[in-house]
N, C-alpha and C. Protein backbone atom coordinates (compact mmCIF):
# COMPACT_ATOMS: atom_id res chain seq x y z
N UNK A 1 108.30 73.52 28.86
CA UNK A 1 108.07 73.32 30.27
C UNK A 1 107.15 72.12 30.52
N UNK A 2 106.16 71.67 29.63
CA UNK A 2 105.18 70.82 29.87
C UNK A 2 105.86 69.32 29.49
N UNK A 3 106.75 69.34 28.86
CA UNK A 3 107.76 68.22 28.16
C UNK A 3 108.17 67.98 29.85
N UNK A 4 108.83 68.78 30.45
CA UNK A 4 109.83 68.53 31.57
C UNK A 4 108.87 68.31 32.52
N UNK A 5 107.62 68.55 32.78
CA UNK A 5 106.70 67.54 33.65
C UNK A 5 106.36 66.68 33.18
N UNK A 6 106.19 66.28 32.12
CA UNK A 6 105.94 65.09 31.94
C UNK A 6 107.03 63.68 32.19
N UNK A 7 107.71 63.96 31.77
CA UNK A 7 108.97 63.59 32.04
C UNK A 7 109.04 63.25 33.96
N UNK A 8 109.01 64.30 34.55
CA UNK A 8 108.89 64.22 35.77
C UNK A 8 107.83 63.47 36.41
N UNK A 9 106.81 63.06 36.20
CA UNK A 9 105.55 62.30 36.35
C UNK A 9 105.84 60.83 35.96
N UNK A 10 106.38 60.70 34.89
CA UNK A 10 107.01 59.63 34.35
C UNK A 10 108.06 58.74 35.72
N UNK A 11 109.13 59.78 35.89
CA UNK A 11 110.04 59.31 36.59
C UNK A 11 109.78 58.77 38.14
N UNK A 12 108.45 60.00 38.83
CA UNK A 12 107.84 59.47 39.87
C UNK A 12 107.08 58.16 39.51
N UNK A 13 106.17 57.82 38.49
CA UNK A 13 105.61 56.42 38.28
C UNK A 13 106.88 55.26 38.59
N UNK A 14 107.69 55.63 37.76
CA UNK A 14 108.64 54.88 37.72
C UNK A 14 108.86 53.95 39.42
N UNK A 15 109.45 56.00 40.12
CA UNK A 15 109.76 54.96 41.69
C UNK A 15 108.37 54.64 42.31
N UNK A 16 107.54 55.19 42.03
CA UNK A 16 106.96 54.60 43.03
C UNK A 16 106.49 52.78 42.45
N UNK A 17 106.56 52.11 41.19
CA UNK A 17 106.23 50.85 40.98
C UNK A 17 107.50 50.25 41.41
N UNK A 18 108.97 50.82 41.31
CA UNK A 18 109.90 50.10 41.76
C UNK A 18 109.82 49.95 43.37
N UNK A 19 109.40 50.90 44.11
CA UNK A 19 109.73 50.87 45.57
C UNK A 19 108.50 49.92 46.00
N UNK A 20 107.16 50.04 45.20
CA UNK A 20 105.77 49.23 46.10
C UNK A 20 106.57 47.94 45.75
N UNK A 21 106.96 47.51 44.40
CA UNK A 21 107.39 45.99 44.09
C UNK A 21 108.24 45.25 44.72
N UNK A 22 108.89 46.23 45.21
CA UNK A 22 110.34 45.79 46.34
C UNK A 22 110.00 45.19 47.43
N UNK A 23 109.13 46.48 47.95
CA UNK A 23 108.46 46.29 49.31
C UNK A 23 107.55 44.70 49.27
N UNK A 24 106.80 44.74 48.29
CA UNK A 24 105.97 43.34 48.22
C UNK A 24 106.67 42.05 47.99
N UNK A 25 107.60 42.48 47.04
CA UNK A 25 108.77 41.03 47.03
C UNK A 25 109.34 40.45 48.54
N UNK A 26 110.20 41.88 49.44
CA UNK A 26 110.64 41.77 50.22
C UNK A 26 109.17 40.81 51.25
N UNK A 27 108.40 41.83 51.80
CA UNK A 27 107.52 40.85 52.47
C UNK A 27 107.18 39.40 52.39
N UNK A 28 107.42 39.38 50.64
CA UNK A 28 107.00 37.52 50.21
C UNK A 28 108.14 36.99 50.70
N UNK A 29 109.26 37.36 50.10
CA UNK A 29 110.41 36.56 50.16
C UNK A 29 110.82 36.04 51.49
N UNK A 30 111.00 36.96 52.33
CA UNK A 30 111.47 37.20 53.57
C UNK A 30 110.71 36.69 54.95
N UNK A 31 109.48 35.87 54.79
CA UNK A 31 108.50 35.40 55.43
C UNK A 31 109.61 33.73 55.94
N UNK A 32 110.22 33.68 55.39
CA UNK A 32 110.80 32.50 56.14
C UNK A 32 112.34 32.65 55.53
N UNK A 33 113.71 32.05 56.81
CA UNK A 33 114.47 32.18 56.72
C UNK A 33 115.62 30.96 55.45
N UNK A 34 116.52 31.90 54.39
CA UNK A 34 116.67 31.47 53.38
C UNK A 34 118.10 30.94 53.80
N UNK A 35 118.72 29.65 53.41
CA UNK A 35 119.79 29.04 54.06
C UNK A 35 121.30 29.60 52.77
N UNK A 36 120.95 30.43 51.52
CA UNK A 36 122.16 30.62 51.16
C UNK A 36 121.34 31.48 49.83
N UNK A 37 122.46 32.01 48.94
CA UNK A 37 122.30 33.22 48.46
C UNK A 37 121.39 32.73 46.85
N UNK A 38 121.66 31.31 46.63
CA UNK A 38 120.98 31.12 45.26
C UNK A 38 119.80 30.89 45.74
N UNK A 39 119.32 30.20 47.02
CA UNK A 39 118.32 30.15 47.28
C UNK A 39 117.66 31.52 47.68
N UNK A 40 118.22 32.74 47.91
CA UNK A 40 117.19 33.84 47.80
C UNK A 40 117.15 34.00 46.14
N UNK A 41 118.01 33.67 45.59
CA UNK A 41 117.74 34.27 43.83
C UNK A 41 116.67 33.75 43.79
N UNK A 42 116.65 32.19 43.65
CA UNK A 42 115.49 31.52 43.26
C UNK A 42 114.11 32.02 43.73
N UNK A 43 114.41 32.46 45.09
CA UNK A 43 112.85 32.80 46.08
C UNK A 43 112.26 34.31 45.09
N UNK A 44 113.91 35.16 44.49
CA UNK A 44 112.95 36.34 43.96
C UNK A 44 112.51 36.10 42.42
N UNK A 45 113.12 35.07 41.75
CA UNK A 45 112.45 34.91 40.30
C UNK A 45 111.65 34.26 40.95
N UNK A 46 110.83 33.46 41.47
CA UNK A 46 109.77 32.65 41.30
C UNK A 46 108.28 33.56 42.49
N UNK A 47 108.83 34.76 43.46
CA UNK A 47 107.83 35.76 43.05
C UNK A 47 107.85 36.71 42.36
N UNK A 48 108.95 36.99 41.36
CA UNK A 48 108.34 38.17 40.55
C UNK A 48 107.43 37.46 39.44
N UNK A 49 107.36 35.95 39.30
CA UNK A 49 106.82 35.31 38.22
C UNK A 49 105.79 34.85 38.94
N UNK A 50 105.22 35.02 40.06
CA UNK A 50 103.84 35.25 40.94
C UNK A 50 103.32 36.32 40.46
N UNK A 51 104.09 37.54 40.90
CA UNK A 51 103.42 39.03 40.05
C UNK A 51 102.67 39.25 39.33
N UNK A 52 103.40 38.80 38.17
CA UNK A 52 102.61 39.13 37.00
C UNK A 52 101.36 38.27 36.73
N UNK A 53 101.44 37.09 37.61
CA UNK A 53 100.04 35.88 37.50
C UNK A 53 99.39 36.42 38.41
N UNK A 54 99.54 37.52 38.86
CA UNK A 54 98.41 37.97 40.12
C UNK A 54 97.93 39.57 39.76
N UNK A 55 96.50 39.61 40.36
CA UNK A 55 96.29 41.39 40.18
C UNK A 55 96.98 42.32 40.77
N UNK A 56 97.88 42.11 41.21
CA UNK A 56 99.28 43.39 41.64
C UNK A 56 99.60 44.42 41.20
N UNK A 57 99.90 44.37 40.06
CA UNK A 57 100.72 45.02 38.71
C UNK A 57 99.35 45.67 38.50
N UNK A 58 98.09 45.05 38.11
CA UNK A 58 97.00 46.04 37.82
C UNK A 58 96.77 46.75 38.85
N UNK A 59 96.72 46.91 40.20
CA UNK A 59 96.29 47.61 41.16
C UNK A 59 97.27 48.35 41.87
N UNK A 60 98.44 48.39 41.55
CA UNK A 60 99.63 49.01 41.30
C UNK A 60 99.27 50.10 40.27
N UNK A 61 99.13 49.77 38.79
CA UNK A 61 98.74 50.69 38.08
C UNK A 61 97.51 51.50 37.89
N UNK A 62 96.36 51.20 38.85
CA UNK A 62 95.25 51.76 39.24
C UNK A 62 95.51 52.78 39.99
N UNK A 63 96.44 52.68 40.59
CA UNK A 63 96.66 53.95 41.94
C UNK A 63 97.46 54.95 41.74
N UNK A 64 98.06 54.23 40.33
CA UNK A 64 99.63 55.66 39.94
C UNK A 64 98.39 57.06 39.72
N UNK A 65 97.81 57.48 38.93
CA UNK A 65 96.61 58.67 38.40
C UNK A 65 96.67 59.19 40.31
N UNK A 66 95.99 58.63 41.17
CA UNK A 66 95.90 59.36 42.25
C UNK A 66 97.13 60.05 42.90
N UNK A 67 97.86 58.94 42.49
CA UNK A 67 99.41 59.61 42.88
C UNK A 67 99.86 61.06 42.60
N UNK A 68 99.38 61.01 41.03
CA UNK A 68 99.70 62.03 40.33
C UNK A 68 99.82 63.18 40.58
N UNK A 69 98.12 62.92 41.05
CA UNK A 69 97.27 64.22 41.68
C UNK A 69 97.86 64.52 43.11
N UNK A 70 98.40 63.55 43.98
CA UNK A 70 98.93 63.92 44.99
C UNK A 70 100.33 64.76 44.62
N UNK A 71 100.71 64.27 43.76
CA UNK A 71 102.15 64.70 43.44
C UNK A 71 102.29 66.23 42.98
N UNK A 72 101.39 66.55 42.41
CA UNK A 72 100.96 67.82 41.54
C UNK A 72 100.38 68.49 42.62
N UNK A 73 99.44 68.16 43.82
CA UNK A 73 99.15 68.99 44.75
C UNK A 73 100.08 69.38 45.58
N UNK A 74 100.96 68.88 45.65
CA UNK A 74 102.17 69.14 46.83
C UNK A 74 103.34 69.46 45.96
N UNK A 75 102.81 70.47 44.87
CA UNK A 75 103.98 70.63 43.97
C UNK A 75 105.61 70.19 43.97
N UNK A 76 105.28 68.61 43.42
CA UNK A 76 106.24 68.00 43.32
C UNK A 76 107.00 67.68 45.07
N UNK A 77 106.63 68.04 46.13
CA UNK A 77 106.97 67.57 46.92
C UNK A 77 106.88 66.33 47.32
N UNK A 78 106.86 65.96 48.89
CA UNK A 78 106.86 65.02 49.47
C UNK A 78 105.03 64.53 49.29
N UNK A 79 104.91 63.26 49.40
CA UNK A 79 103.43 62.75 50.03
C UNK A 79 103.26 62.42 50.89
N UNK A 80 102.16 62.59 52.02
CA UNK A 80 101.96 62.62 53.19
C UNK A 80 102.24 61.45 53.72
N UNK A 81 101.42 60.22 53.03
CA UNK A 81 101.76 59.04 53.42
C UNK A 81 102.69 58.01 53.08
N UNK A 82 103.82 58.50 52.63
CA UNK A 82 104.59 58.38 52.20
C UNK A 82 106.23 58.57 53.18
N UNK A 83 106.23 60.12 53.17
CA UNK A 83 106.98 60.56 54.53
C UNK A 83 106.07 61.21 55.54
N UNK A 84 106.62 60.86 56.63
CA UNK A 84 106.33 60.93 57.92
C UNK A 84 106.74 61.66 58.78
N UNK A 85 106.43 63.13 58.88
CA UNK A 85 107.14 64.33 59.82
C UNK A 85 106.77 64.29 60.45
């Protein structure tokens, strides 16, 4: 049983670094209008290669542990600030 939470903790880290990274790409990228489709490629390799030259990724991974604890308090449910009832 402790295998299969872990596992599960795992998989929430997972979305939640994919969904904050999205969200932050999207905001960078999307700040001015892109005239064709290689030029958005280009706009997202050259901020995900901002990313990693910036404290993001560390403060991203500073906050997963609280998550945790949110995640585990709301047994495996939703997070408050997260969804919005």
């Amino acid at each position: 049983m402790g295998n299969v939470k872990c596992r599960t903790i795992y998989i929430y880290i997972y979305i939640y670094i994919y969904i904050y990274i999205w969200g932050y790409l999207k905001v960078q990228i999307f700040t001015h209008t892109l005239p064709d489709i290689n030029s958005l490629k280009n706009a997202i390799r050259q901020e995900i290669a901002n990313v990693t030259q910036q404290d993001t990724l560390r403060r991203v991974m500073a906050s997963v542990p609280g998550r945790w604890q949110q995640c585990l308090g709301c047994h495996g449910g939703h997070l408050q600030d997260v969804l919005k009832t």
